[in-house]
C-alpha atoms as a PDB file:
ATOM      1  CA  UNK A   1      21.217  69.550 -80.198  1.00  0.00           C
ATOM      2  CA  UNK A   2      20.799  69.925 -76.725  1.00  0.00           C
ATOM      3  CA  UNK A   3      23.644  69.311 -74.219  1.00  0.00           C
ATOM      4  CA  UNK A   4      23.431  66.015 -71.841  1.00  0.00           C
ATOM      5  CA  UNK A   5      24.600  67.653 -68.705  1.00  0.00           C
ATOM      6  CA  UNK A   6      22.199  70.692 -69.096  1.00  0.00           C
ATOM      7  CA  UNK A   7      19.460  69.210 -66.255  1.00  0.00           C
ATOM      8  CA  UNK A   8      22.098  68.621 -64.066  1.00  0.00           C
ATOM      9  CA  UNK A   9      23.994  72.122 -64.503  1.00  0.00           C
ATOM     10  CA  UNK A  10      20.617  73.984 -63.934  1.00  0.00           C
ATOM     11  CA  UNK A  11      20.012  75.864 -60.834  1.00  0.00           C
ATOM     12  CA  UNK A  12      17.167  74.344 -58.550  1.00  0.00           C
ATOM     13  CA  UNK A  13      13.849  75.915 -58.671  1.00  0.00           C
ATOM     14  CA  UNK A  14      13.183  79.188 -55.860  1.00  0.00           C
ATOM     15  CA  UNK A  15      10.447  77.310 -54.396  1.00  0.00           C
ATOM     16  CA  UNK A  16      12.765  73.966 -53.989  1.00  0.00           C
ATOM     17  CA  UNK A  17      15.538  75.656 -52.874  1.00  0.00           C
ATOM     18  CA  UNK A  18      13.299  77.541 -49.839  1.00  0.00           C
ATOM     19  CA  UNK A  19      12.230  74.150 -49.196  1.00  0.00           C
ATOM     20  CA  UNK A  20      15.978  72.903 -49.060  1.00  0.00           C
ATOM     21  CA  UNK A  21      16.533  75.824 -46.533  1.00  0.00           C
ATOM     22  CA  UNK A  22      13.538  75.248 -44.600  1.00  0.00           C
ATOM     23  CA  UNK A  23      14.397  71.542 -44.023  1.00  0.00           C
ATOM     24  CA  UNK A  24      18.005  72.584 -43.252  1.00  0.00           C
ATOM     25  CA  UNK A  25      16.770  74.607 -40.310  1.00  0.00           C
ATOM     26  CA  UNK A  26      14.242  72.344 -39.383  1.00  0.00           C
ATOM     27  CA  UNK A  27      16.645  69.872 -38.904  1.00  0.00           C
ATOM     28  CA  UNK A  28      19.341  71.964 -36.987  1.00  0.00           C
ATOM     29  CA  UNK A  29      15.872  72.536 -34.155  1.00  0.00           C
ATOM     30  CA  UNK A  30      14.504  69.170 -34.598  1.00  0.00           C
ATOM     31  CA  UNK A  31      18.138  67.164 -33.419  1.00  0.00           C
ATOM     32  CA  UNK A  32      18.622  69.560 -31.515  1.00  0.00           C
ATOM     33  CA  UNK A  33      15.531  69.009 -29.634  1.00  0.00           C
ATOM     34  CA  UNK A  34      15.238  65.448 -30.025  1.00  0.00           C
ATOM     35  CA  UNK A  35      18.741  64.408 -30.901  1.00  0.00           C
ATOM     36  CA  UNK A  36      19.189  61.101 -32.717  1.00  0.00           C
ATOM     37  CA  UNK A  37      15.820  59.865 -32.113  1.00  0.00           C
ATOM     38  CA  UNK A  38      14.146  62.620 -34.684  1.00  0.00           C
ATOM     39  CA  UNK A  39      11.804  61.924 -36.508  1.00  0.00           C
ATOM     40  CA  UNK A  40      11.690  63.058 -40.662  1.00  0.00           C
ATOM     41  CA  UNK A  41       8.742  63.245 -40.508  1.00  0.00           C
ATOM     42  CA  UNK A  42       8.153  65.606 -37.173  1.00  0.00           C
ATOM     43  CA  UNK A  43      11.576  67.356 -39.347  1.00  0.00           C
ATOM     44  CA  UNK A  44       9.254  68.050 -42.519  1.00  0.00           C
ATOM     45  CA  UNK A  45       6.153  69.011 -40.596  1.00  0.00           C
ATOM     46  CA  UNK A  46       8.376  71.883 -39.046  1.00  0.00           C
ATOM     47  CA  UNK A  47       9.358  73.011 -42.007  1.00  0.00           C
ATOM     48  CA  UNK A  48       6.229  73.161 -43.645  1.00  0.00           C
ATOM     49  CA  UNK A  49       6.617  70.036 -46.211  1.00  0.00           C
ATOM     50  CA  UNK A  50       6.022  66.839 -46.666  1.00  0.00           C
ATOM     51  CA  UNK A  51       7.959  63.743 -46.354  1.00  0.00           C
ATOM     52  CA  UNK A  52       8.278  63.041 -50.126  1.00  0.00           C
ATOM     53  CA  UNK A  53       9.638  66.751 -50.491  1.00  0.00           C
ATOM     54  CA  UNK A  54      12.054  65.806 -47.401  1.00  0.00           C
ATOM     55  CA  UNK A  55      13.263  62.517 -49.226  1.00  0.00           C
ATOM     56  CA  UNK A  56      13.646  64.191 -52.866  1.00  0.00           C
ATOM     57  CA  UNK A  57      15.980  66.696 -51.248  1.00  0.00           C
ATOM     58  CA  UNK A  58      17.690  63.811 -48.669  1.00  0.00           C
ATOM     59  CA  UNK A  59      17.194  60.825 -49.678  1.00  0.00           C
ATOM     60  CA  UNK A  60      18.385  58.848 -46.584  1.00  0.00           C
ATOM     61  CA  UNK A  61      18.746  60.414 -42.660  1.00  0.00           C
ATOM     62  CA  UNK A  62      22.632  60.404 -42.737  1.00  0.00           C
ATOM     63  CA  UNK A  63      22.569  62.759 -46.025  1.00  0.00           C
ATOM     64  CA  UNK A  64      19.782  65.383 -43.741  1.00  0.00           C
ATOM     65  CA  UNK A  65      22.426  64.994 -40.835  1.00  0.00           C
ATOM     66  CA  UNK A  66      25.371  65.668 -42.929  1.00  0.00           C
ATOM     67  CA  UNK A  67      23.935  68.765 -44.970  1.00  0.00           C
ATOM     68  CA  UNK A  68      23.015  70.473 -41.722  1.00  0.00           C
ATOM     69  CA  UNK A  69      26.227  70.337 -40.540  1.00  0.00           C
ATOM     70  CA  UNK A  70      28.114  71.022 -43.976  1.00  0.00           C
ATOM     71  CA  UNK A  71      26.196  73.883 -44.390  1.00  0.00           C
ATOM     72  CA  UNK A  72      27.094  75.589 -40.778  1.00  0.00           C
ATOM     73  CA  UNK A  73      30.323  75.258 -41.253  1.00  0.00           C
ATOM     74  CA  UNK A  74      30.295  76.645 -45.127  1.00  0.00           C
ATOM     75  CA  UNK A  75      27.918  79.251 -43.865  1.00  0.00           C
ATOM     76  CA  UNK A  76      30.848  79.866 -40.755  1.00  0.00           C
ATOM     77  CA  UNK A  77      33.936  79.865 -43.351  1.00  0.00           C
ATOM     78  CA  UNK A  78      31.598  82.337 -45.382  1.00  0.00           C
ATOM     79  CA  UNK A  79      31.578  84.366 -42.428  1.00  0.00           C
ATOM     80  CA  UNK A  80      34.903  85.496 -42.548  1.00  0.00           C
ATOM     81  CA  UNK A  81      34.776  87.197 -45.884  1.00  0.00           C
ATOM     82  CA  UNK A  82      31.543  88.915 -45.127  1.00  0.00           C
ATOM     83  CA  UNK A  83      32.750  90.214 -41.803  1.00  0.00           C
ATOM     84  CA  UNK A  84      36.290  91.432 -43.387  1.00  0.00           C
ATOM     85  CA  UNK A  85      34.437  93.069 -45.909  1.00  0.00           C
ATOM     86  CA  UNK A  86      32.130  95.332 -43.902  1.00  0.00           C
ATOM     87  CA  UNK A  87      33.839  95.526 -40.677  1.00  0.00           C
ATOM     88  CA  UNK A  88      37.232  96.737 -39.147  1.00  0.00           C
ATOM     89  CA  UNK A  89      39.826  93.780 -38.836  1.00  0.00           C
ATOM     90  CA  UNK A  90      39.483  93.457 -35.246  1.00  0.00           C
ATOM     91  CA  UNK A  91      35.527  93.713 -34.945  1.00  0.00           C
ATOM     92  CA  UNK A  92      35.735  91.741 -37.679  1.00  0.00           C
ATOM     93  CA  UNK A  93      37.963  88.734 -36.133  1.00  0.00           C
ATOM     94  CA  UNK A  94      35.953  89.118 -32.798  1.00  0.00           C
ATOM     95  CA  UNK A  95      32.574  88.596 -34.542  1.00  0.00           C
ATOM     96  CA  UNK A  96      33.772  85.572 -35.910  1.00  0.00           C
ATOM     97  CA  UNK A  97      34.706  84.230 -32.924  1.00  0.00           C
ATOM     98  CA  UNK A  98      31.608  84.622 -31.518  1.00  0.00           C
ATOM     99  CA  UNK A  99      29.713  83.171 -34.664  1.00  0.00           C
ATOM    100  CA  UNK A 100      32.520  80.224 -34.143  1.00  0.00           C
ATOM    101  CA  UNK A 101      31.013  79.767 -30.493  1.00  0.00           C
ATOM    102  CA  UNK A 102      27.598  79.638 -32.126  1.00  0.00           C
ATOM    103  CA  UNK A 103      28.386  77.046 -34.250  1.00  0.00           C
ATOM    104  CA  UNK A 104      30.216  75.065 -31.565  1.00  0.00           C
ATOM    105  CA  UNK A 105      26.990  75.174 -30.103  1.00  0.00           C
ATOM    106  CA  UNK A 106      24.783  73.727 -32.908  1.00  0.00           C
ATOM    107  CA  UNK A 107      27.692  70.761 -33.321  1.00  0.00           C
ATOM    108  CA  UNK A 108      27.669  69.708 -29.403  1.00  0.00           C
ATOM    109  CA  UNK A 109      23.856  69.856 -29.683  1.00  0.00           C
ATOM    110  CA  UNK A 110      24.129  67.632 -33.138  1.00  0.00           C
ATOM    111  CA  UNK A 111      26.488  65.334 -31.934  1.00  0.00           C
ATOM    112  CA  UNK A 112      24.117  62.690 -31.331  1.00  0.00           C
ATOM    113  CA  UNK A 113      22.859  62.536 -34.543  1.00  0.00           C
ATOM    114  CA  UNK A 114      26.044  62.849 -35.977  1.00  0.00           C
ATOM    115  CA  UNK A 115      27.445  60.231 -34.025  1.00  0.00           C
ATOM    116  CA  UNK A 116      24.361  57.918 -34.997  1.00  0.00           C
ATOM    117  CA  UNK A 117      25.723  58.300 -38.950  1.00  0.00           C
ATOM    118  CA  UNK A 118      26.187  54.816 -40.113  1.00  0.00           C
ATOM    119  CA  UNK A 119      29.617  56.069 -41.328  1.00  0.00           C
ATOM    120  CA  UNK A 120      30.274  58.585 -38.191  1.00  0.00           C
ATOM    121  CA  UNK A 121      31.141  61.997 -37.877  1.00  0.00           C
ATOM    122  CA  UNK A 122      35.149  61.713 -38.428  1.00  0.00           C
ATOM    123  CA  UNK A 123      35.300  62.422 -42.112  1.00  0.00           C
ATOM    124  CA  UNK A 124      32.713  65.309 -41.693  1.00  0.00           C
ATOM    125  CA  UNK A 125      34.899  67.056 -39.137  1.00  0.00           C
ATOM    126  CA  UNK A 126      37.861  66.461 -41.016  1.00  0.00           C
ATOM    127  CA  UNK A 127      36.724  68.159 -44.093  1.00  0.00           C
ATOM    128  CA  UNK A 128      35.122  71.135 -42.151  1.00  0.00           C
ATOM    129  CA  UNK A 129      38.846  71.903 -40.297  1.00  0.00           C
ATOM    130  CA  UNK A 130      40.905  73.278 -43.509  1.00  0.00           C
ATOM    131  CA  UNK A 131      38.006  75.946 -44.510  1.00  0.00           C
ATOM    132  CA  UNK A 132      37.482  77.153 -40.803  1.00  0.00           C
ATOM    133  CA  UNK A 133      41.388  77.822 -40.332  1.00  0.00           C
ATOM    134  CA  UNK A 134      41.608  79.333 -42.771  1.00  0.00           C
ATOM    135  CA  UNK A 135      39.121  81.868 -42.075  1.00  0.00           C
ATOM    136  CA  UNK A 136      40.144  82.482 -38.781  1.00  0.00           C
ATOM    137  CA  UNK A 137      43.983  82.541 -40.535  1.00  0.00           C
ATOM    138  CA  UNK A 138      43.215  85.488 -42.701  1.00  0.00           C
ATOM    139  CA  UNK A 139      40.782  87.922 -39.948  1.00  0.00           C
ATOM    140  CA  UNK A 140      43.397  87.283 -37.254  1.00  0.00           C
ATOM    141  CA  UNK A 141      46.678  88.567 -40.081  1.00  0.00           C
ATOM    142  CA  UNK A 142      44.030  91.338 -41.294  1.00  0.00           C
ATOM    143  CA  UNK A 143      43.665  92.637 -37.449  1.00  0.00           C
ATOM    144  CA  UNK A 144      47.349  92.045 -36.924  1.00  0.00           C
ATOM    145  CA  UNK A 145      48.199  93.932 -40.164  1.00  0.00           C
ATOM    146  CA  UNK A 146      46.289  96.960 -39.613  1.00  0.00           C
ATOM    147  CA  UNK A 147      48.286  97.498 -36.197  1.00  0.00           C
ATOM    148  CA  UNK A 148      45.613  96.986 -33.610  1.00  0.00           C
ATOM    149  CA  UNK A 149      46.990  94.181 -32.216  1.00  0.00           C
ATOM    150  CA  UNK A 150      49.311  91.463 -31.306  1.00  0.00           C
ATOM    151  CA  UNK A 151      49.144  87.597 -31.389  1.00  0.00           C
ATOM    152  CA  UNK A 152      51.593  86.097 -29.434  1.00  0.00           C
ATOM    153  CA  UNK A 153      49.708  82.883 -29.573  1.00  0.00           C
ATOM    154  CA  UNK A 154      48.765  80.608 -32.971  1.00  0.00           C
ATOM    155  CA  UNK A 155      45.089  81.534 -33.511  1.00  0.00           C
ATOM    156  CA  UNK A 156      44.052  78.145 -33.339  1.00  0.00           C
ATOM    157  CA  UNK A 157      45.201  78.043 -29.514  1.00  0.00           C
ATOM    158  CA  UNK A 158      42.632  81.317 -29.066  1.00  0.00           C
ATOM    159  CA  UNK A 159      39.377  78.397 -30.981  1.00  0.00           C
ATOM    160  CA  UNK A 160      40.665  75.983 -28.647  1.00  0.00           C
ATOM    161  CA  UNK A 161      40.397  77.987 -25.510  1.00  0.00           C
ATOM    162  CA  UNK A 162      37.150  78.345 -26.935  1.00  0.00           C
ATOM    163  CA  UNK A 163      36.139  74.842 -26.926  1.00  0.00           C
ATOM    164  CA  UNK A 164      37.551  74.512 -24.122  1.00  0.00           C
ATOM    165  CA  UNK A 165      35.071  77.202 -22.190  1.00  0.00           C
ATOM    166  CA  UNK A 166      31.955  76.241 -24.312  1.00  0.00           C
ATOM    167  CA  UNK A 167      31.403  72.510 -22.853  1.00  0.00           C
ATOM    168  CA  UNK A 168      27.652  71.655 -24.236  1.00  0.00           C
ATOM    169  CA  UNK A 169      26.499  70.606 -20.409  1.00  0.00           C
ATOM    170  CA  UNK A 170      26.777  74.599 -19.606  1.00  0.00           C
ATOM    171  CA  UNK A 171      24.174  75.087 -22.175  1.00  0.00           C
ATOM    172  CA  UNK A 172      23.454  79.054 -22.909  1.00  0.00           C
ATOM    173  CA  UNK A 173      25.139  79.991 -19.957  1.00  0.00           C
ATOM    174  CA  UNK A 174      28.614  78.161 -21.315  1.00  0.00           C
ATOM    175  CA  UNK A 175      28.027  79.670 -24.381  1.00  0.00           C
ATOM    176  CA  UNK A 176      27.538  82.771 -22.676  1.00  0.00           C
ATOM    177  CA  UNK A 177      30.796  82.644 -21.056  1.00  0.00           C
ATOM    178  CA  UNK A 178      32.329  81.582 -24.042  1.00  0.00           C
ATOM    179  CA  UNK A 179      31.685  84.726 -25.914  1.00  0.00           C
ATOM    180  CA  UNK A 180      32.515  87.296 -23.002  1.00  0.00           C
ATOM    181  CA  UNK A 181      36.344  84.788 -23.362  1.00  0.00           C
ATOM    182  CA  UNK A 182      36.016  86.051 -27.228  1.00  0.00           C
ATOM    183  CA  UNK A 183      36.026  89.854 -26.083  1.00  0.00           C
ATOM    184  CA  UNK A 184      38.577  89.157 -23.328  1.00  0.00           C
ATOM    185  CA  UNK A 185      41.186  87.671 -25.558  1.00  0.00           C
ATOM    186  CA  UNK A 186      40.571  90.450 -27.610  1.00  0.00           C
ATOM    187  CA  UNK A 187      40.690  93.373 -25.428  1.00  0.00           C
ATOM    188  CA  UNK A 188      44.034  91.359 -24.300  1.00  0.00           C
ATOM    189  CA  UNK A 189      45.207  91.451 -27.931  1.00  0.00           C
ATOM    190  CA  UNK A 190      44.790  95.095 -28.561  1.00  0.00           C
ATOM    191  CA  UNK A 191      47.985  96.830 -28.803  1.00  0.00           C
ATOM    192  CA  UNK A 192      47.292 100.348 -27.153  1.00  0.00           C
ATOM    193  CA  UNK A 193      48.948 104.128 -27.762  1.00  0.00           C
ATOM    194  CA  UNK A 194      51.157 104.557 -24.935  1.00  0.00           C
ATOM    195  CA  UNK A 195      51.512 108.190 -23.988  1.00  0.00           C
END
């Protein structure tokens, strides 16, 4: 007797999950390119598929929109425990920071499209907020914990000073900036021998 939810619990094919990937990043360069007027179709001829392969994988444009930017910010939150795991606490926290300028980056560039969701972008960001402090929760009490430095500040104010440098009008060069703010507040962290 075979079990009902079997098709459902199987993992996707290799070849439709590159596909899934490939439309993913498509989509990121596309709206970022185009914005809200992208096409799916110019979306599937970057990645190398077809429309129908687009629409079996997202069925309407909202769902493309959405996954894109659900799977930065998973990909962001699974930054943290990557970067813990191979580097020191404080390299660790800084890289993240940077990655977390990165993905500012991709959202300002997305906001169009995410604005042009029929349902908007509110729930979207809400959900991504939880995961994303949390990460930056646990790299900023793993650097603090090993003794290399102090936070005076909630590490939320250090992402906001963040957004605050990386305005999407100043393009690469605000980005840029944004990252050489990353190493400052880092270098301003550090708690030094004194001898």
């Amino acid at each position: 007797m075979s079990d009902a939810s079997a098709p459902n619990s199987r993992k996707p094919r290799a070849d439709a999950e590159r596909n899934r990937l490939r439309l993913l990043e498509a989509a990121k360069t596309v709206f970022a390119e185009k914005g809200a007027d992208a096409s799916l179709e110019e979306i599937a001829r970057t990645a190398g598929v077809g429309i129908g392969t687009l629409y079996r994988h997202f069925p309407t444009r909202d769902a493309l929109v959405e996954q894109v930017y659900r799977t930065e910010s998973a990909q962001l939150a699974q930054a943290a425990a990557d970067l813990a795991r191979i580097h020191p606490p404080v390299e660790a926290l800084r890289l993240w920071m940077r990655l977390f300028v990165d993905y500012l980056a991709t959202k300002q560039i997305m906001s169009e499209a995410l604005n042009a969701m029929v349902c908007g972008p509110a729930e979207l960001y809400a959900a991504s907020g939880p995961p994303l402090k949390a990460a930056l929760a646990q790299l900023a009490e793993r650097a603090v914990a090993s003794g290399a430095i102090r936070l005076d500040v909630d590490p939320l104010d250090m992402l906001r000073a963040l957004v605050g440098v990386a305005q999407p009008e100043a393009g690469n060069a605000g980005r840029e900036t944004a990252k050489r703010l990353v190493d400052i507040m880092i270098a301003g962290a550090r708690l030094e021998a004194v001898g």
